[in-house]
Protein backbone atom coordinates (compact mmCIF):
# COMPACT_ATOMS: atom_id res chain seq x y z
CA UNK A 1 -12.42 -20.18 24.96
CA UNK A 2 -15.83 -18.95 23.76
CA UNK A 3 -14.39 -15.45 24.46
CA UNK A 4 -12.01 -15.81 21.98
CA UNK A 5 -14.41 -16.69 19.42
CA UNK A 6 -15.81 -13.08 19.78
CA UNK A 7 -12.93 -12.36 17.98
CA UNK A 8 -15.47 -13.00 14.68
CA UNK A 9 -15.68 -16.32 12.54
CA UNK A 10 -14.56 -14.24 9.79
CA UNK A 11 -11.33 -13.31 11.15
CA UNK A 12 -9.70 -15.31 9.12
CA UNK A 13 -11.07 -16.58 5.47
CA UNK A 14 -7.67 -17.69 3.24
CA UNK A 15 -5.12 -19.67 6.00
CA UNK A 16 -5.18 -20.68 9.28
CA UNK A 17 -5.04 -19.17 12.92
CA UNK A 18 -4.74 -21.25 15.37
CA UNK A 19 -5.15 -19.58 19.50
CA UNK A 20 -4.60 -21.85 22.13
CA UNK A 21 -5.39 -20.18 25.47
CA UNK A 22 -4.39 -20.39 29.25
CA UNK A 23 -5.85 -23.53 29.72
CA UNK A 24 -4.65 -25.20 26.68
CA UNK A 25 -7.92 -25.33 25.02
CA UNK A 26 -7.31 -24.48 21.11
CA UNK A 27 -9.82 -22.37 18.81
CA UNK A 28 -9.27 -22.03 15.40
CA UNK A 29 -9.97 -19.51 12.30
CA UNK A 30 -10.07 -20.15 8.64
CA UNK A 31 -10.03 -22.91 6.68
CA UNK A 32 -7.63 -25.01 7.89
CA UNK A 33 -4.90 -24.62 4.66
CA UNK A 34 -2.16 -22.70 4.44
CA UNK A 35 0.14 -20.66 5.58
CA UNK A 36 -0.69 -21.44 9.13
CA UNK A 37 0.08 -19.77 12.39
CA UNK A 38 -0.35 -20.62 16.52
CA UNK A 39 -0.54 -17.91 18.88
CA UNK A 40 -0.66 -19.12 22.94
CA UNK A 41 -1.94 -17.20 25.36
CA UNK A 42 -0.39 -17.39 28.57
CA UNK A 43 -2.88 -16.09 30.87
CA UNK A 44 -6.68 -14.96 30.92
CA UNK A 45 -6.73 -11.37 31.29
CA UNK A 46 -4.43 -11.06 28.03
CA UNK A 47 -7.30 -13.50 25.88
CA UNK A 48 -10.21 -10.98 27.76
CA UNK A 49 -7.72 -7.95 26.44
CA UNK A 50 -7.67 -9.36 23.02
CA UNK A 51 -11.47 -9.75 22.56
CA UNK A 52 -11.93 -5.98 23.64
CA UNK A 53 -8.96 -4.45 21.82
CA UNK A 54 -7.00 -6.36 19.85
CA UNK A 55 -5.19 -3.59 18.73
CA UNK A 56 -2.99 -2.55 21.63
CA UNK A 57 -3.47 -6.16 23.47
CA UNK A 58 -1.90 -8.37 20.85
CA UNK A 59 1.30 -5.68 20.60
CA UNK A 60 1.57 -5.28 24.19
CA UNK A 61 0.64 -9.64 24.84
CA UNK A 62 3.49 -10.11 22.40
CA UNK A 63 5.95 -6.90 24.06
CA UNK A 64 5.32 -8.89 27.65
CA UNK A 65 5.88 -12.02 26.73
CA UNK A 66 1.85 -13.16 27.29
CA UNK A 67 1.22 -14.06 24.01
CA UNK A 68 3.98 -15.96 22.12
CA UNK A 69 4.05 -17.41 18.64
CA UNK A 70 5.18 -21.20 17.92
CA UNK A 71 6.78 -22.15 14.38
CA UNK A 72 6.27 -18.78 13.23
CA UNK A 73 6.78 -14.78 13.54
CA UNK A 74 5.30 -12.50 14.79
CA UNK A 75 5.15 -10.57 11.03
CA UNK A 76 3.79 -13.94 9.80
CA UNK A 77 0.80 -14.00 12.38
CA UNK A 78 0.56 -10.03 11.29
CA UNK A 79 0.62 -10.90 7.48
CA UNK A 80 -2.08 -13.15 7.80
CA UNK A 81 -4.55 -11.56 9.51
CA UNK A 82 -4.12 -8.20 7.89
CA UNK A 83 -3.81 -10.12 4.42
CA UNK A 84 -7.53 -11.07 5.32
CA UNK A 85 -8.90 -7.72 6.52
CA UNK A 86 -9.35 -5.99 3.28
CA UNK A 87 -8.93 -2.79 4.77
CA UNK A 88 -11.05 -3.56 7.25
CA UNK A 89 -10.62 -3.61 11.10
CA UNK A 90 -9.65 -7.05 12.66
CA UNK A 91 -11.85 -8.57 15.22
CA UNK A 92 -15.44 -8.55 16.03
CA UNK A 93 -18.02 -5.51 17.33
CA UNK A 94 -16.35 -4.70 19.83
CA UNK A 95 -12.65 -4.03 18.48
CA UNK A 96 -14.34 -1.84 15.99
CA UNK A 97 -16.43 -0.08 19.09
CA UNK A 98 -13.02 0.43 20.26
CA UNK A 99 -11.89 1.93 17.51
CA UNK A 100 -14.51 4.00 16.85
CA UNK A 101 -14.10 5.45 20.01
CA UNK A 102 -10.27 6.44 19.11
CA UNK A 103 -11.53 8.46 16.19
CA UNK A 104 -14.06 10.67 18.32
CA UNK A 105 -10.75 11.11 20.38
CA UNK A 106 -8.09 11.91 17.75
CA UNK A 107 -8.13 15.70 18.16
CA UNK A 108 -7.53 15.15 22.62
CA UNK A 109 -4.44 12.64 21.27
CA UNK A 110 -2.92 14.58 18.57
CA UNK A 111 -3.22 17.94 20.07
CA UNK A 112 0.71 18.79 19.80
CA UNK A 113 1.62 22.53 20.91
CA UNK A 114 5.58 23.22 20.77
CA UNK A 115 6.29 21.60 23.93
CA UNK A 116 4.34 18.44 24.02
CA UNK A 117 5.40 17.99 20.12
CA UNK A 118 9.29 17.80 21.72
CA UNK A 119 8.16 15.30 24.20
CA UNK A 120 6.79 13.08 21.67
CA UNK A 121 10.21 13.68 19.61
CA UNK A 122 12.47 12.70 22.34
CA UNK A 123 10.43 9.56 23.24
CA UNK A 124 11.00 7.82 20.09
CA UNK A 125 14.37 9.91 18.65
CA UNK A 126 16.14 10.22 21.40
CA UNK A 127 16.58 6.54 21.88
CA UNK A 128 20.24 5.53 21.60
CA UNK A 129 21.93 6.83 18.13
CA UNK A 130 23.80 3.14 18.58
CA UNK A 131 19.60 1.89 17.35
CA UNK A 132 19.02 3.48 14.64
CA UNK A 133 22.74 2.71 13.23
CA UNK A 134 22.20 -0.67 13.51
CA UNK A 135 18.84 -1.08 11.38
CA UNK A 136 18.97 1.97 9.19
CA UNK A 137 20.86 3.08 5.69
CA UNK A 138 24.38 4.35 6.18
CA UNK A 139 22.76 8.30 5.73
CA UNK A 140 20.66 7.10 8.43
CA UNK A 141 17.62 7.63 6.65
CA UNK A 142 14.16 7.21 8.77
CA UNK A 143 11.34 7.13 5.85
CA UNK A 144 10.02 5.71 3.21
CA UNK A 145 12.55 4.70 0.33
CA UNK A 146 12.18 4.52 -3.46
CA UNK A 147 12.42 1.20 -5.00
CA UNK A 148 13.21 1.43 -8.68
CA UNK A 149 13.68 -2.75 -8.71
CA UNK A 150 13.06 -5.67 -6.30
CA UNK A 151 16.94 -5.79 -6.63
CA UNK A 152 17.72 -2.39 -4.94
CA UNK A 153 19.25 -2.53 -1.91
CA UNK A 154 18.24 -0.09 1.53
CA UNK A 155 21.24 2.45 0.55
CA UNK A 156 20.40 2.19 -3.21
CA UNK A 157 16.66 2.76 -2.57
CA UNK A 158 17.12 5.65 -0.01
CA UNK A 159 19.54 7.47 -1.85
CA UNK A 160 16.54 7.34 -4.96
CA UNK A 161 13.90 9.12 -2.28
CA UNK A 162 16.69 11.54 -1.88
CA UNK A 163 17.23 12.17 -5.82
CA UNK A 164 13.69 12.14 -6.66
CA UNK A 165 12.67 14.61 -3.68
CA UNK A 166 15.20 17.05 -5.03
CA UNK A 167 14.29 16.46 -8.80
CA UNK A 168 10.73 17.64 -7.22
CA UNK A 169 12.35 21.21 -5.59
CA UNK A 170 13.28 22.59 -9.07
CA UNK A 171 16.53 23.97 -7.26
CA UNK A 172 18.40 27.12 -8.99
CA UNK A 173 21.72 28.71 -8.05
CA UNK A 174 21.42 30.37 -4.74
CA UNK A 175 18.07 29.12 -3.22
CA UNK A 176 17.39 29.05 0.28
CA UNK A 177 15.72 26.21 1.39
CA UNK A 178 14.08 24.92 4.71
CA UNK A 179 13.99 21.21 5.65
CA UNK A 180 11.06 20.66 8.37
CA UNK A 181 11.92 17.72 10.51
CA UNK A 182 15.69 17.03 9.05
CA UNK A 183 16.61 13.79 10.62
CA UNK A 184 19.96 13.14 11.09
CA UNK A 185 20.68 16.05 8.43
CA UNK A 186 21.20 13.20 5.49
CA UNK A 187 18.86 15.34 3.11
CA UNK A 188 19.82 18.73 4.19
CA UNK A 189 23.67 17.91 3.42
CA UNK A 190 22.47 16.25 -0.10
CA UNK A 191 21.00 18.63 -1.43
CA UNK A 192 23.57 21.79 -0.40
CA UNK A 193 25.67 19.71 -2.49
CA UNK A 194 23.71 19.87 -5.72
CA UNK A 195 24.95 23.56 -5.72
CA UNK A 196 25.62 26.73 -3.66
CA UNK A 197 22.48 26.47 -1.71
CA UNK A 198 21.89 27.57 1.56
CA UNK A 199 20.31 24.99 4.00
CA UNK A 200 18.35 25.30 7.65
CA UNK A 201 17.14 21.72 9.15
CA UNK A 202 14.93 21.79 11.78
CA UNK A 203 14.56 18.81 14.56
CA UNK A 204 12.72 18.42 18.22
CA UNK A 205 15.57 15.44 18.71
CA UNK A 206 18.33 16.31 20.49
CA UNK A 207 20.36 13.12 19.21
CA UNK A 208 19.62 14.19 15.57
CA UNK A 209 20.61 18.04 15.85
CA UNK A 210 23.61 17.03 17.31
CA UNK A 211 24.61 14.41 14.59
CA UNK A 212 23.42 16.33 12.35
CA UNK A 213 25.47 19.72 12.93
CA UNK A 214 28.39 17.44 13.47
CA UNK A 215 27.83 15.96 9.75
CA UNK A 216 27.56 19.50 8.63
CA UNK A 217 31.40 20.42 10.40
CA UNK A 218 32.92 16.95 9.07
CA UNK A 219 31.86 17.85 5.40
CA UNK A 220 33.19 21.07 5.70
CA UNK A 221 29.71 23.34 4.78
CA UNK A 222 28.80 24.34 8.30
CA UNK A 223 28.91 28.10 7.19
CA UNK A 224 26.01 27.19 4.74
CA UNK A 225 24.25 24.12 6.11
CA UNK A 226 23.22 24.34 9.16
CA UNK A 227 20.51 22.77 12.10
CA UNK A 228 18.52 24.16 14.86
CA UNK A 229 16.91 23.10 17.57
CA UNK A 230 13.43 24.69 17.10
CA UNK A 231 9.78 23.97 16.16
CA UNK A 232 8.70 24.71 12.50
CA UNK A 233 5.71 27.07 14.32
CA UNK A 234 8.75 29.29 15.53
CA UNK A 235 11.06 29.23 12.24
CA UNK A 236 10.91 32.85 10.55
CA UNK A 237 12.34 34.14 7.60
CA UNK A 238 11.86 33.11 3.78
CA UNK A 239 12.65 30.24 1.49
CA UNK A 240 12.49 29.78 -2.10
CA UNK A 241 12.08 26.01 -1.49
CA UNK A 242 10.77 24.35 1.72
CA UNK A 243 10.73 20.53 1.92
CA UNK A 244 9.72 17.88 4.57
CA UNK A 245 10.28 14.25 4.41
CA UNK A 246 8.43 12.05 6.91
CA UNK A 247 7.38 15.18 9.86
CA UNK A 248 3.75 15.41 8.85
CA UNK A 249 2.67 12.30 10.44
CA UNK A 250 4.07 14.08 13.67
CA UNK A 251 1.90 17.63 12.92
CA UNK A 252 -1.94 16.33 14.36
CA UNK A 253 -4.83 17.00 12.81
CA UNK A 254 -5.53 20.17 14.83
CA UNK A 255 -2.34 21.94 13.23
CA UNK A 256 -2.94 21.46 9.84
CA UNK A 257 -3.97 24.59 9.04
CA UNK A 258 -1.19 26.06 10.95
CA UNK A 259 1.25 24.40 8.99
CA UNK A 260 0.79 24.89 5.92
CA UNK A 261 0.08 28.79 6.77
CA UNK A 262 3.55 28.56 7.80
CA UNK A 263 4.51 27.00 5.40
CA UNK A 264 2.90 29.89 2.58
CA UNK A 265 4.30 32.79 5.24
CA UNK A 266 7.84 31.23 4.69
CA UNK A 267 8.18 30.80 1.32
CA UNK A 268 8.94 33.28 -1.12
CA UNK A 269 6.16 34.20 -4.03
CA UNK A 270 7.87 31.91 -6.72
CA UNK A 271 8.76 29.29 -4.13
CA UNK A 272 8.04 25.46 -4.16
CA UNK A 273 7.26 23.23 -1.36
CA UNK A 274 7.10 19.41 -1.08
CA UNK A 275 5.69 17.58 1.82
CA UNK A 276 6.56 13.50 1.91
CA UNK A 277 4.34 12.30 4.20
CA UNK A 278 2.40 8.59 5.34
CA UNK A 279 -1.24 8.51 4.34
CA UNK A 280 -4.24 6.49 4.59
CA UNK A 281 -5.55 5.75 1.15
CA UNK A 282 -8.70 4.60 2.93
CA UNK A 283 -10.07 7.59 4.54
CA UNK A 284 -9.77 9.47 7.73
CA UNK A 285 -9.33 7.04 10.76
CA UNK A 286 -7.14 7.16 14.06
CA UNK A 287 -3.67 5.89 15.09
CA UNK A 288 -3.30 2.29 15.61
CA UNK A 289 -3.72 1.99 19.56
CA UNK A 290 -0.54 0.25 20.39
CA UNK A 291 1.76 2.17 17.60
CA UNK A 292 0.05 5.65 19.95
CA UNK A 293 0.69 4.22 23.76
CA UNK A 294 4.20 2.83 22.76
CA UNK A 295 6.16 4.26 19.61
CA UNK A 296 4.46 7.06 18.15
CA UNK A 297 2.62 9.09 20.59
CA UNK A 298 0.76 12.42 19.37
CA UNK A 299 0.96 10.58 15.56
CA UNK A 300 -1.16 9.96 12.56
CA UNK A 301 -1.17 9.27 9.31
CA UNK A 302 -3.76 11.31 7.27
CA UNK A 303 -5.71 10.85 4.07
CA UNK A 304 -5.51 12.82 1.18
CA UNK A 305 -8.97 14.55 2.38
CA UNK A 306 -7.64 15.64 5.80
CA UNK A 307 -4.58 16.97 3.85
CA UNK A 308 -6.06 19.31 0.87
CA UNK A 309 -8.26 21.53 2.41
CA UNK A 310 -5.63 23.19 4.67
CA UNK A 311 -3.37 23.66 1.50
CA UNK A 312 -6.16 25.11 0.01
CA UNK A 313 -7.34 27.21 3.13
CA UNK A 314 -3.49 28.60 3.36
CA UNK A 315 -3.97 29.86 -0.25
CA UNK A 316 -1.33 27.19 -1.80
CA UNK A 317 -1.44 25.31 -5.30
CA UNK A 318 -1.05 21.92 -5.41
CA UNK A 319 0.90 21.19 -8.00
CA UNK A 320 1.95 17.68 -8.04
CA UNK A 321 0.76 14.92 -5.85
CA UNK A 322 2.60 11.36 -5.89
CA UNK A 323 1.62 8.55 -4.08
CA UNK A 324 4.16 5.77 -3.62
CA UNK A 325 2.62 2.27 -3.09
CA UNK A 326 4.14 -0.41 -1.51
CA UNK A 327 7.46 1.81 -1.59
CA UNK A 328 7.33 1.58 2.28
CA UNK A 329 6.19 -2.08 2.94
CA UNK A 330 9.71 -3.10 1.60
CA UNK A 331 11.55 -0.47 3.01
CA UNK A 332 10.05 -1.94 6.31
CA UNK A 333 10.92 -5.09 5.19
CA UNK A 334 14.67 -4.53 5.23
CA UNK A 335 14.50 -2.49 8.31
CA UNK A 336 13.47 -5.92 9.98
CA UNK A 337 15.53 -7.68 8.81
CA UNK A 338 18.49 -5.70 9.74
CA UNK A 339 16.80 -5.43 13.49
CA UNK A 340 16.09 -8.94 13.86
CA UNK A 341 19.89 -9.44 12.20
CA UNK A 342 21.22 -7.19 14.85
CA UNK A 343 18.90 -8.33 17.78
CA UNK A 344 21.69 -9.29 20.26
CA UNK A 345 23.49 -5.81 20.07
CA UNK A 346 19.99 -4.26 20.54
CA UNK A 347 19.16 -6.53 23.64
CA UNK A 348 22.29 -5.32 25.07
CA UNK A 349 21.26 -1.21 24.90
CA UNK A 350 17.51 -2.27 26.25
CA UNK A 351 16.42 -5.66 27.02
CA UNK A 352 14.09 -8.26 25.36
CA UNK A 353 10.89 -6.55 25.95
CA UNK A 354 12.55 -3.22 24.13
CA UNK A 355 13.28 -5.73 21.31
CA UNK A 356 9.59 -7.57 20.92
CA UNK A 357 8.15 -4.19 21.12
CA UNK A 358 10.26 -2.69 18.04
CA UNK A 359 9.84 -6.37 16.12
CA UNK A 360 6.14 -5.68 16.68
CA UNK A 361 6.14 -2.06 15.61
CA UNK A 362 8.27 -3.06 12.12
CA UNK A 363 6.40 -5.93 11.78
CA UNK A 364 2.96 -4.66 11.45
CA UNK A 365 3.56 -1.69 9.92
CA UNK A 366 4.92 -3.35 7.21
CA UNK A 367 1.42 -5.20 6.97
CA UNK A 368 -0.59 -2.37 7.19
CA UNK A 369 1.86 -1.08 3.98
CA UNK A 370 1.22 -4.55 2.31
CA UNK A 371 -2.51 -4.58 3.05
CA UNK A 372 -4.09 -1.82 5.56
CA UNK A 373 -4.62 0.71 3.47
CA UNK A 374 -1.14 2.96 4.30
CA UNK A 375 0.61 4.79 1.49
CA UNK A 376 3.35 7.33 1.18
CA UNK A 377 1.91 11.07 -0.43
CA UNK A 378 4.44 13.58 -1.89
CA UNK A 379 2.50 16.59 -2.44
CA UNK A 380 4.14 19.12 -4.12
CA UNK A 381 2.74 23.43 -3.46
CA UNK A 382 3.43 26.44 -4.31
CA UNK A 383 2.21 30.12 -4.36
CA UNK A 384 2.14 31.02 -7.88
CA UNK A 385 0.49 28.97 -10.55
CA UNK A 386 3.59 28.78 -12.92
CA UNK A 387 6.04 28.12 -10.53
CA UNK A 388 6.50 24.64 -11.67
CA UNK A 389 6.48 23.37 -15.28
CA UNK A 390 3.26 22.19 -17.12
CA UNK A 391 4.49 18.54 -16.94
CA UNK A 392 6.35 16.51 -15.50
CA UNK A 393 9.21 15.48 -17.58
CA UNK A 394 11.27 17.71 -14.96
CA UNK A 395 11.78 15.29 -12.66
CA UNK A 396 13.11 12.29 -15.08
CA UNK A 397 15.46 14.95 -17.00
CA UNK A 398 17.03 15.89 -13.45
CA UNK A 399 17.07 12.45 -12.21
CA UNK A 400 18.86 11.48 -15.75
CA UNK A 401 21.76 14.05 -15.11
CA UNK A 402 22.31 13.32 -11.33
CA UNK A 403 23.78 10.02 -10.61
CA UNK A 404 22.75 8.20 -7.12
CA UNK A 405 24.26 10.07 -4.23
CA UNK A 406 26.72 8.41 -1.90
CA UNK A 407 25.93 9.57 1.98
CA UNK A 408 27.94 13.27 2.69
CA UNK A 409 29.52 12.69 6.13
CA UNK A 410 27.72 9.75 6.94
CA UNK A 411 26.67 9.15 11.09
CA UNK A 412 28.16 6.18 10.91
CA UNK A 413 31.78 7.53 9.98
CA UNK A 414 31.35 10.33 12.46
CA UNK A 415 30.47 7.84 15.24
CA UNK A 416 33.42 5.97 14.50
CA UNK A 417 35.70 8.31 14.94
């Protein structure tokens, strides 16, 4: 038990924690009001674990089935301790030794040439397309949403991200335009509907390219909207709008300047680019140890300083930069809810430990949206300094003339029949 108390008497300072370890022996942190959570450990190398890195060993406690919760959640033992980290690391010296140490490694675990970057694709989208129909909007969209008011719902709010991301690309009769990591093609198809645009996606998931083409066939615009198989680095060609919605978290911090080259060699001199990406509003840092090992590996979420210089370094103007708060803690939070909804169905395509990891996973990164510092950028560049308007009234004008989308060919649909 005094092990656990290396955890830091200022773990928690508003609520309570309460750990009971192997031996039944109970330690507790805060101030003894609510809310209030218990967490039991079931055996001592999981409490050693936690003391040394409770980053990975309280996901991966909670994934085995070593460290369960009683009268609570696991997003309620999340909210609390995150709600009292300001930002901060939870845990004592040597969680943040521990972390420290995963920064100095960051380049090592988010160096992502071509082939490992499909690797880390296919580990986490290539999961059964039955998953991410049963927690996910009908377009099966996999990023942060736009809430307009608490009373959206999921399809209301993701068809809003899609709206305002177009409202963003200026689009004229005719363009070309290149989405970079299209998902299960929900964008691509929405906005080849806005006009007679011509659309290339681009995914490393075999599952999405092949929903995606077969969207593309089923709303009849195949011979205009179409997705490959193939790595932005190996995309050639040029675009007079260029647009990727949650991909950059996926790029590393060694390819940054690669990117957004790319990115400048593809587009053409009046083109405009918009990159929707996570971010860290509290500075450079590293991926969240058990998010790296188990969902996300080769990922990261950047801050707005890791970001700009390689716009600027690929000769780029930023030209609008948005940052949605709190947009993606409640997207989260109905992505949960439809999991933990659905949980038997899931158990049946894995098994319990499959579903504890992903409750983890949606759990706390919806705490880390509430109150770890996480964000959503959309950064807007282009090459020439007047390819966008002076202000911004654009994007409210276009969002005033184009009603909410409905879903073109939705997966779901397509799946059915």
């Amino acid at each position: 038990m005094r092990i656990l108390r290396l955890l830091g008497r200022k773990l928690i300072e508003t609520g309570t924690l309460r750990v009971i370890d192997a031996r039944g022996h109970a330690v507790t942190f805060g101030t003894g009001s609510a809310p209030s959570v218990t967490l039991r450990i079931h055996d001592a190398a999981t409490g050693l674990k936690l003391v040394l890195n409770p980053q990975l060993a309280l996901g991966e406690g909670y994934m085995n089935g070593r460290i369960t919760v009683e009268g609570a959640t696991i997003y309620d033992v999340l909210d609390l301790v995150l709600s009292n980290s300001k930002w901060g690391l939870p845990g004592g010296v040597l969680a943040k030794i521990a972390n420290a140490v995963r920064v100095q490694g960051r380049r090592l675990w988010q160096f992502n040439p071509a082939p490992r970057s499909r690797l880390n694709v296919a580990h986490h989208y290539d999961l059964s397309d039955q998953l991410y129909g049963l927690f996910l909007d009908e377009d099966r969209q996999y990023s942060c949403a736009y809430f307009a008011s608490p009373g959206d719902t999921l399809e209301t709010a993701q068809a809003r991200k899609k709206r305002h991301v177009a409202a963003k690309l200026l689009l004229e009769p005719g363009h070309r335009i290149l989405d970079i990591g299209s998902g299960w093609g929900g964008l691509g198809l929405y906005l080849a509907s806005l006009g007679d645009h011509d659309v290339t996606g681009l995914t490393l998931s075999e599952e999405q390219h092949r929903v995606s083409t077969e969207r593309a066939r089923a709303a009849g615009v195949a011979n205009r909207v179409r997705f490959a198989l193939r790595d932005y680095r190996a995309e050639t060609g040029r675009f007079d709008r260029i647009v990727s919605v949650g991909m950059f978290e996926h790029v590393g911090v060694n390819h940054y300047d690669a990117y957004f080259q790319k990115i400048a060699d593809l587009l053409t001199d009046d083109g405009v680019g918009l990159v929707h990406t996570i971010g860290r509003a509290d500075g450079p840092g590293a991926t969240n140890a058990f998010i790296q090992k188990y969902i996300f590996p080769g990922g990261y979420s950047p801050a707005l300083s890791e970001i700009l210089p390689a716009v600027q370094r690929a000769g780029l103007y930023v030209t609008d930069v948005e940052v949605l708060r709190l947009h993606y803690a409640e997207t989260l939070r109905h992505w949960r809810a439809r999991f933990n909804a659905h949980r038997d169905a899931i158990r049946q395509l894995y098994d319990d430990r499959f579903c504890r990891m992903w409750e983890f996973y949606l759990a706390g990164s919806e705490a880390t949206f509430r109150y770890g510092g996480h964000v959503v950028f959309q950064i807007q560049v282009a090459k020439a300094i007047d390819a966008v308007p002076l202000t911004r009234d654009y994007i409210e004008a276009f969002e005033s003339r184009n009603p909410i989308p409905q879903a073109v060919a939705p997966p779901t649909q397509i799946a059915a029949e």
